[in-house]
PDB file of N, CA and C in Angstrom:
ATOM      1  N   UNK A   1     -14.113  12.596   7.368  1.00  0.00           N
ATOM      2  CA  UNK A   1     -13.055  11.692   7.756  1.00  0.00           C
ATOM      3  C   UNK A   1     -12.143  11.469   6.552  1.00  0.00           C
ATOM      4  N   UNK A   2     -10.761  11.381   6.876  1.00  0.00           N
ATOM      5  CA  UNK A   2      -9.986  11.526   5.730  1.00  0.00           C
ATOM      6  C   UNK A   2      -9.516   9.997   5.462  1.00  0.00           C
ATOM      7  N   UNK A   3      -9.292   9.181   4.317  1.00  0.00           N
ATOM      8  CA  UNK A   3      -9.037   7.932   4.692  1.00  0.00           C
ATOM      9  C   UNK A   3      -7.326   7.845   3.384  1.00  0.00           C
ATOM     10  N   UNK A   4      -6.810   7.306   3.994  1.00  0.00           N
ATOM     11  CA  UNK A   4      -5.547   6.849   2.681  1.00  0.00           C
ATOM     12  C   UNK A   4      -5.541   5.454   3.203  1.00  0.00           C
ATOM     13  N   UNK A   5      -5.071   5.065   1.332  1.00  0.00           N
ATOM     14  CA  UNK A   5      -5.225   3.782   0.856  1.00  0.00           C
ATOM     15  C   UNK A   5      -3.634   3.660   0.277  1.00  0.00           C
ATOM     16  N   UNK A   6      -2.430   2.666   0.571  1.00  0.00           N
ATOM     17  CA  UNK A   6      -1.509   2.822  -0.352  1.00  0.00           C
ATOM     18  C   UNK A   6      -1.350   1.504  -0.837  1.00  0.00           C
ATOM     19  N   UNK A   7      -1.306   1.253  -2.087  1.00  0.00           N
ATOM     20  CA  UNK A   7      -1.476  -0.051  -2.741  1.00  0.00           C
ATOM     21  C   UNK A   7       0.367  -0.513  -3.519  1.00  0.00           C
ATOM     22  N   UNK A   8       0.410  -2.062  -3.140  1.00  0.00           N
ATOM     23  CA  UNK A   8       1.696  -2.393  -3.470  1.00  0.00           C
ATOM     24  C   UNK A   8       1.163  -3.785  -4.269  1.00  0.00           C
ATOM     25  N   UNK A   9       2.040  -3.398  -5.501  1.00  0.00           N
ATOM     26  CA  UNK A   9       2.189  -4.963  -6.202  1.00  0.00           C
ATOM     27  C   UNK A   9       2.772  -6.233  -5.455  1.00  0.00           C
ATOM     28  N   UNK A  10       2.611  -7.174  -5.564  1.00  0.00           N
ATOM     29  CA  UNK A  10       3.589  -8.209  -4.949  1.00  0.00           C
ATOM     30  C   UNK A  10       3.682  -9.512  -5.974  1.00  0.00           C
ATOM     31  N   UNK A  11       5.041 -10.071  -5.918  1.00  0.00           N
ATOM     32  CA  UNK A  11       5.304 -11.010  -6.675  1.00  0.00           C
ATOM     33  C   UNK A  11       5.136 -11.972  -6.469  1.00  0.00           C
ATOM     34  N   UNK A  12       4.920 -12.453  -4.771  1.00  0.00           N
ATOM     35  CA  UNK A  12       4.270 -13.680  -4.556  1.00  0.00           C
ATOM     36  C   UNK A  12       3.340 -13.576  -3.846  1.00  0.00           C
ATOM     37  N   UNK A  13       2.222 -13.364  -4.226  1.00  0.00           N
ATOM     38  CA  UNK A  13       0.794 -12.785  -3.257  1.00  0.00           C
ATOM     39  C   UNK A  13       0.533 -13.842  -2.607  1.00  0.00           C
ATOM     40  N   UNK A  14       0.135 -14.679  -3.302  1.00  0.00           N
ATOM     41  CA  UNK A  14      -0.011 -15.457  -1.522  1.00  0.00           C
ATOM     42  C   UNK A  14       0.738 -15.107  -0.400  1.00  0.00           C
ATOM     43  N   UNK A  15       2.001 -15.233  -0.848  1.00  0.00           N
ATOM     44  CA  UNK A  15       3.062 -15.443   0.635  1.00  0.00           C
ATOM     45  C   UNK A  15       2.687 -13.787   1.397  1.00  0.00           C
ATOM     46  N   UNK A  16       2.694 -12.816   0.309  1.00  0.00           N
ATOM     47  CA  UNK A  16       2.565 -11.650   0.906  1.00  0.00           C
ATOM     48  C   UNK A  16       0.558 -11.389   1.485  1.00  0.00           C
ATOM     49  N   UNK A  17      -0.131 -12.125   0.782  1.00  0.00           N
ATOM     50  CA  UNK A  17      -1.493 -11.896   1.569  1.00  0.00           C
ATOM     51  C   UNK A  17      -1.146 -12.691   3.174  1.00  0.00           C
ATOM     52  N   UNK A  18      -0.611 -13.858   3.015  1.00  0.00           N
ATOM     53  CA  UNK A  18      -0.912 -14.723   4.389  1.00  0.00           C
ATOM     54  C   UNK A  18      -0.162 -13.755   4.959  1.00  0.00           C
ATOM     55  N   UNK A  19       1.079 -13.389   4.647  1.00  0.00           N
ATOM     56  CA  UNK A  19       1.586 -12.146   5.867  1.00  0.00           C
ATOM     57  C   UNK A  19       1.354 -11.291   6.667  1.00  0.00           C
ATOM     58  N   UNK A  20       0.481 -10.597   5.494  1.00  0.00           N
ATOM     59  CA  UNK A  20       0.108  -9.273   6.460  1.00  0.00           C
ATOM     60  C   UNK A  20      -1.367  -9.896   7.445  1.00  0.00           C
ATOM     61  N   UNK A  21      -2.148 -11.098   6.717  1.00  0.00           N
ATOM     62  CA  UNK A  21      -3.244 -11.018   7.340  1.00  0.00           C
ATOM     63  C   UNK A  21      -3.064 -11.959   8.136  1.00  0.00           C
ATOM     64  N   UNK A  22      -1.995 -13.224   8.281  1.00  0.00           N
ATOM     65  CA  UNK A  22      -2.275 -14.505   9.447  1.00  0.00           C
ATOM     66  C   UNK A  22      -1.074 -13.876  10.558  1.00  0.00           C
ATOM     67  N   UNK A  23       0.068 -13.382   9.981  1.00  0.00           N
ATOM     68  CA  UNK A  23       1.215 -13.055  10.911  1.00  0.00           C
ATOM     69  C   UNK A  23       0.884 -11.288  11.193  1.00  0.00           C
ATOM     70  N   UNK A  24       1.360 -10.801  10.697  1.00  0.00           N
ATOM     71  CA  UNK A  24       0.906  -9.652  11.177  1.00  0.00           C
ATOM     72  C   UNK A  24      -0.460  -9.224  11.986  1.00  0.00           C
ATOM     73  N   UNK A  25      -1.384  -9.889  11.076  1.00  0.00           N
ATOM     74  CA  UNK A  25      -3.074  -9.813  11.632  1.00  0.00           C
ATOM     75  C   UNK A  25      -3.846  -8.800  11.452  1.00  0.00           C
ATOM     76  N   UNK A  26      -3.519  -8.395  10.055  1.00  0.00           N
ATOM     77  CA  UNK A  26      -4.322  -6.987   9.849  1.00  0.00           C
ATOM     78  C   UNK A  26      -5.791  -7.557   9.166  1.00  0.00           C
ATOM     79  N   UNK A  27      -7.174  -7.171   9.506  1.00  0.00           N
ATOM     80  CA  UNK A  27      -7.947  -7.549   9.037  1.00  0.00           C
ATOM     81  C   UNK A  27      -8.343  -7.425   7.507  1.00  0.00           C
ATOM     82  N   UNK A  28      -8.861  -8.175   6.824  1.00  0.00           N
ATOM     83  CA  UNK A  28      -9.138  -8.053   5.881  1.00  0.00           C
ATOM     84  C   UNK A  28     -10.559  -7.218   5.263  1.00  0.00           C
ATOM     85  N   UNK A  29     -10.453  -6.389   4.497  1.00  0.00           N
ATOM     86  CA  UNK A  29     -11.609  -5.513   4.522  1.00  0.00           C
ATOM     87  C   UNK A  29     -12.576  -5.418   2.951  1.00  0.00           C
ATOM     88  N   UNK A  30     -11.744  -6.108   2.127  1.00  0.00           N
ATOM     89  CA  UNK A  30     -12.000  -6.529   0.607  1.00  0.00           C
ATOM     90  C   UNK A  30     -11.420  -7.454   0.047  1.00  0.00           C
ATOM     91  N   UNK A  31     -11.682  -8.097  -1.156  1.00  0.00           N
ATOM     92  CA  UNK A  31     -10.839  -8.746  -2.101  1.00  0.00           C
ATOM     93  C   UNK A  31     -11.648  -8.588  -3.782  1.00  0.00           C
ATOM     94  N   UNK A  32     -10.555  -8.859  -4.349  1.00  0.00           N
ATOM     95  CA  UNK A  32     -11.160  -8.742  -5.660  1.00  0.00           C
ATOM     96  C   UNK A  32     -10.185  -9.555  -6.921  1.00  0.00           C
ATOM     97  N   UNK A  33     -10.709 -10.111  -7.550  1.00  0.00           N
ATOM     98  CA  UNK A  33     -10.271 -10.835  -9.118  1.00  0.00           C
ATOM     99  C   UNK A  33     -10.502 -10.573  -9.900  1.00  0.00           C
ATOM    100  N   UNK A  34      -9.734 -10.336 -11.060  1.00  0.00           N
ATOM    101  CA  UNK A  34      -9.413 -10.138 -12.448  1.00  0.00           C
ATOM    102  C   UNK A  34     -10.207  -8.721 -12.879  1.00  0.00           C
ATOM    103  N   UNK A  35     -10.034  -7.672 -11.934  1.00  0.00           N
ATOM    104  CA  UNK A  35     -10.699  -6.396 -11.953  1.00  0.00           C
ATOM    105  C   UNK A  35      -9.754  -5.275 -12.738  1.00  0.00           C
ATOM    106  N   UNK A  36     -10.043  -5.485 -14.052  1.00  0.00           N
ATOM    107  CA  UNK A  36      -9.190  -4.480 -15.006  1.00  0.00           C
ATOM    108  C   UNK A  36      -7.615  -4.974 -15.043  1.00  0.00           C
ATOM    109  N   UNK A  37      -7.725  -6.726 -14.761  1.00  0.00           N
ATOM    110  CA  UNK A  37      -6.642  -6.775 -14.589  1.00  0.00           C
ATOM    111  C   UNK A  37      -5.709  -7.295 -13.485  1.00  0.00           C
ATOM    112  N   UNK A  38      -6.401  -6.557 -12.844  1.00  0.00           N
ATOM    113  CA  UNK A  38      -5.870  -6.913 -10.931  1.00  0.00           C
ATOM    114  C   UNK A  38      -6.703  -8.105 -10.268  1.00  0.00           C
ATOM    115  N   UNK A  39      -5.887  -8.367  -9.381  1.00  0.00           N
ATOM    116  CA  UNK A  39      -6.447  -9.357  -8.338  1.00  0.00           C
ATOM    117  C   UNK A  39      -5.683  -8.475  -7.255  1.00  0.00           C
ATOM    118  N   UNK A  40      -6.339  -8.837  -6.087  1.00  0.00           N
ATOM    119  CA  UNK A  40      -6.106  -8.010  -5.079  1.00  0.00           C
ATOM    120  C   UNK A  40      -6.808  -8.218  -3.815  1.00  0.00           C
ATOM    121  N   UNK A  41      -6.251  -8.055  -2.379  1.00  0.00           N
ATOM    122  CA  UNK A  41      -6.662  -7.675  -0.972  1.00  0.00           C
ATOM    123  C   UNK A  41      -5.958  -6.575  -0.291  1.00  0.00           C
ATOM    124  N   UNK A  42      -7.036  -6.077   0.081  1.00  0.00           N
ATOM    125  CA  UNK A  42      -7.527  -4.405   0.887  1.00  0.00           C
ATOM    126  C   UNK A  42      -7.351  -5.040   2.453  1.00  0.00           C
ATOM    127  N   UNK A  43      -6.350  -4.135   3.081  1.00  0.00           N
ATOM    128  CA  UNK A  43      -5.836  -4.759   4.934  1.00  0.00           C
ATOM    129  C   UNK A  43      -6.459  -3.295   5.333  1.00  0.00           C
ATOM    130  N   UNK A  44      -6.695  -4.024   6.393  1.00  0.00           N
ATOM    131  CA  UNK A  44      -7.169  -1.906   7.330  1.00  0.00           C
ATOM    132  C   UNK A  44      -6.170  -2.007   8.402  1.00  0.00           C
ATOM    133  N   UNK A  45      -5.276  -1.129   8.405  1.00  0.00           N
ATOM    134  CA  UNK A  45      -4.656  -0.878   9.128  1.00  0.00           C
ATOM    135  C   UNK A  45      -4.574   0.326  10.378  1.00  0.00           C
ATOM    136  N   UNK A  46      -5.041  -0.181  11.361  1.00  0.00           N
ATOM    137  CA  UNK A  46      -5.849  -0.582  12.112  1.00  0.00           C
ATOM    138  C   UNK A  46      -6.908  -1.249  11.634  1.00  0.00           C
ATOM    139  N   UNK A  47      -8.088   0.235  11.389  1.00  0.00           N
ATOM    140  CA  UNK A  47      -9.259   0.086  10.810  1.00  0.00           C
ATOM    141  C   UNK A  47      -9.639   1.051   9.503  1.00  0.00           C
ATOM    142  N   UNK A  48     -10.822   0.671   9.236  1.00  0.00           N
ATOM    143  CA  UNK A  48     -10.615   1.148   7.905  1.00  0.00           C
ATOM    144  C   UNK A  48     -10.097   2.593   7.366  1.00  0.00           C
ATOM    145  N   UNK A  49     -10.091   3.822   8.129  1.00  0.00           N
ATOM    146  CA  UNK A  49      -9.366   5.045   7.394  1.00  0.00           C
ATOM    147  C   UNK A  49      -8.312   4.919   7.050  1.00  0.00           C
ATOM    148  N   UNK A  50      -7.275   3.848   7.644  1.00  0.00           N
ATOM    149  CA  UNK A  50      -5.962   3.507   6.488  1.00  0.00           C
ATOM    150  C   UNK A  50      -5.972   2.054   6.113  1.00  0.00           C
ATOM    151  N   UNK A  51      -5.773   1.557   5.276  1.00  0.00           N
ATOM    152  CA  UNK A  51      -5.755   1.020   4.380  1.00  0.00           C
ATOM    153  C   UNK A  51      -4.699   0.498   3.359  1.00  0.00           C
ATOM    154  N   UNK A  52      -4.148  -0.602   3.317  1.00  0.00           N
ATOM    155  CA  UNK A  52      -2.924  -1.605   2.169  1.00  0.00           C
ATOM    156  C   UNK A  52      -3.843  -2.167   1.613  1.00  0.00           C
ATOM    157  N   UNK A  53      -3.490  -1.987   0.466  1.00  0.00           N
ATOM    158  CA  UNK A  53      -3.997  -2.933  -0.894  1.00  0.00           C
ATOM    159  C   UNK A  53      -2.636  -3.307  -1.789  1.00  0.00           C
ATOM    160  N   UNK A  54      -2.860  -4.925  -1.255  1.00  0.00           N
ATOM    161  CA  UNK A  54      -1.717  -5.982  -2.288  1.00  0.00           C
ATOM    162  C   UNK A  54      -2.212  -6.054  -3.377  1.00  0.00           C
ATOM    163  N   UNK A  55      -1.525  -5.659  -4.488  1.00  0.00           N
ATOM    164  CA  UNK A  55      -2.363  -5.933  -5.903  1.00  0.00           C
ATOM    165  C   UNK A  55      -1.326  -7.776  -6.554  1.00  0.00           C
ATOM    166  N   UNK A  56      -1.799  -7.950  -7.313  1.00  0.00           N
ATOM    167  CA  UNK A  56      -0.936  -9.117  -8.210  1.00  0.00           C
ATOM    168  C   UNK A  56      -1.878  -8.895  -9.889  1.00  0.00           C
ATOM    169  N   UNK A  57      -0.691  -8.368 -10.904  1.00  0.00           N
ATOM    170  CA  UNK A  57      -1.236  -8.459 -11.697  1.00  0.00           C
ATOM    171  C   UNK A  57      -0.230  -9.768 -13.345  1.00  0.00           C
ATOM    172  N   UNK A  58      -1.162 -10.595 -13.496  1.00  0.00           N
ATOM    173  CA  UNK A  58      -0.374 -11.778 -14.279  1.00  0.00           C
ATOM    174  C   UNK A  58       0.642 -11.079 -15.285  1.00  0.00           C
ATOM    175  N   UNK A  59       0.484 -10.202 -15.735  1.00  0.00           N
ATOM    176  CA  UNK A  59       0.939 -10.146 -16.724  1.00  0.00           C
ATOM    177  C   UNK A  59       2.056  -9.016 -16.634  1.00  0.00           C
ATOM    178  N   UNK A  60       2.595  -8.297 -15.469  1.00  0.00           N
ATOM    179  CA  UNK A  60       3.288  -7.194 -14.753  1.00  0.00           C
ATOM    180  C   UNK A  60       3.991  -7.334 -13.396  1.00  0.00           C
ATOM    181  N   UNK A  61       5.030  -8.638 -13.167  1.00  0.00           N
ATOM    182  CA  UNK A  61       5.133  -8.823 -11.757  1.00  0.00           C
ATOM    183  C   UNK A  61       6.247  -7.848 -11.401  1.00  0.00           C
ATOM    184  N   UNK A  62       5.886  -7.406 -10.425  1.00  0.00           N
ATOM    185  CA  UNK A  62       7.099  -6.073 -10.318  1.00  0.00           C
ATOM    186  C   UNK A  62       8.526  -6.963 -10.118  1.00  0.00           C
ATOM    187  N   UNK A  63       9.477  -5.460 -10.442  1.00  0.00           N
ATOM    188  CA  UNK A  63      10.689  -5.936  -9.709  1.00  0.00           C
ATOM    189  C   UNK A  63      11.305  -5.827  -8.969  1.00  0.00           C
ATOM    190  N   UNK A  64      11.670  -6.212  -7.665  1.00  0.00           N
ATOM    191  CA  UNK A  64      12.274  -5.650  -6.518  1.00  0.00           C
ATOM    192  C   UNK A  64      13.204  -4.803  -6.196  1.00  0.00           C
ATOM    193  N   UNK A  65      13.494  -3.949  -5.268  1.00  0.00           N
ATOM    194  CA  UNK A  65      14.600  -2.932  -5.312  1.00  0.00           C
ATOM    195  C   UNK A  65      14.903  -2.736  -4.359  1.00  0.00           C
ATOM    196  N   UNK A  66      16.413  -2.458  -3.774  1.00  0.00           N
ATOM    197  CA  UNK A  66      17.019  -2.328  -2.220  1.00  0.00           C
ATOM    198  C   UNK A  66      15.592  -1.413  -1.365  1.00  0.00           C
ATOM    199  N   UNK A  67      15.107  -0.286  -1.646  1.00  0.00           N
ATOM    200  CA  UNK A  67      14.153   0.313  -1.074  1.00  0.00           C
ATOM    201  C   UNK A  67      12.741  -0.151  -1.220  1.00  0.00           C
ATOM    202  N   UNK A  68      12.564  -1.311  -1.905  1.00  0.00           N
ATOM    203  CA  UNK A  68      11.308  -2.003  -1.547  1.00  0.00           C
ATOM    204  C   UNK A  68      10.692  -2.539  -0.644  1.00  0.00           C
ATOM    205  N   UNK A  69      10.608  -1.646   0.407  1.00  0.00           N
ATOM    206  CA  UNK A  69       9.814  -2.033   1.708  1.00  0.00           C
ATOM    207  C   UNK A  69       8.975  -1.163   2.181  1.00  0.00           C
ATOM    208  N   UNK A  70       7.814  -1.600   3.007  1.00  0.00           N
ATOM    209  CA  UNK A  70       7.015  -1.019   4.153  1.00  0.00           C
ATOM    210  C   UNK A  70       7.385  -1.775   5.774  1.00  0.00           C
ATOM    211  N   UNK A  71       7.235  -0.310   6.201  1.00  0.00           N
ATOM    212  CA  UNK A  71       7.700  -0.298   7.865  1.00  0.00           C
ATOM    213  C   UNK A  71       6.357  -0.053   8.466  1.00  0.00           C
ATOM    214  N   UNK A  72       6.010  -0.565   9.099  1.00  0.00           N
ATOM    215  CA  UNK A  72       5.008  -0.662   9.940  1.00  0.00           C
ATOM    216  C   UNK A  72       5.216  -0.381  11.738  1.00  0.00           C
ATOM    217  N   UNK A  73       4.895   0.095  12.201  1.00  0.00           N
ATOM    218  CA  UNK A  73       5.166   0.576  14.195  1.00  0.00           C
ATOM    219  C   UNK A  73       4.283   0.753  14.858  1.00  0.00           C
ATOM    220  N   UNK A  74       4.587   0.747  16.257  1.00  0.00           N
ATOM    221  CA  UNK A  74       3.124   1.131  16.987  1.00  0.00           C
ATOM    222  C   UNK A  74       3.797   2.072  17.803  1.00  0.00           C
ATOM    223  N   UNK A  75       3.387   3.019  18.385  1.00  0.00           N
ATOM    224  CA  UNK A  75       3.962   3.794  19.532  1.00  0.00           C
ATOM    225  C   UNK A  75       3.281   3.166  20.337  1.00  0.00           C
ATOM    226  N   UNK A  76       4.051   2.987  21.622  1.00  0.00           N
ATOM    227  CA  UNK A  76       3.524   2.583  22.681  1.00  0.00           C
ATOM    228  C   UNK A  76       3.790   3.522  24.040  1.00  0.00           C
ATOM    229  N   UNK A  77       2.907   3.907  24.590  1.00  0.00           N
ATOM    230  CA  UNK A  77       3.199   4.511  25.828  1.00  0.00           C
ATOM    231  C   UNK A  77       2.210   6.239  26.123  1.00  0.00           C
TER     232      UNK A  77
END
């Protein structure tokens, strides 16, 4: 089974954890603190073979850019 993981910094992790996991509703499948640095939550999107990981690291908050986004879809039908 092949699984991808794509991991994004965020500058305000909270706002961006409650997002993906209370509004969106992607389950949560890990978390982790001060791991080399990182703090972080792992979403399965669906389920676990794909995979978002929000990182936040104190000392590196990224900086935003017109193409700083993820698109997310469902086909339906």
């Amino acid at each position: 089974m092949m699984q991808v993981r794509v991991a994004r910094p965020a500058r305000n992790f909270e706002a961006v954890v409650s997002f993906y996991g209370e509004l969106v509703g992607l389950p949560i499948l890990a978390s982790f603190e001060n791991h080399d640095g990182y703090s972080g939550v792992v979403f399965a999107i669906p389920d676990a073979s794909r995979q978002l990981e929000i990182v936040f690291e104190e000392s590196a908050a990224p900086s935003p850019t017109p193409e700083d986004q993820l698109v997310f879809y469902r086909r339906v039908g």
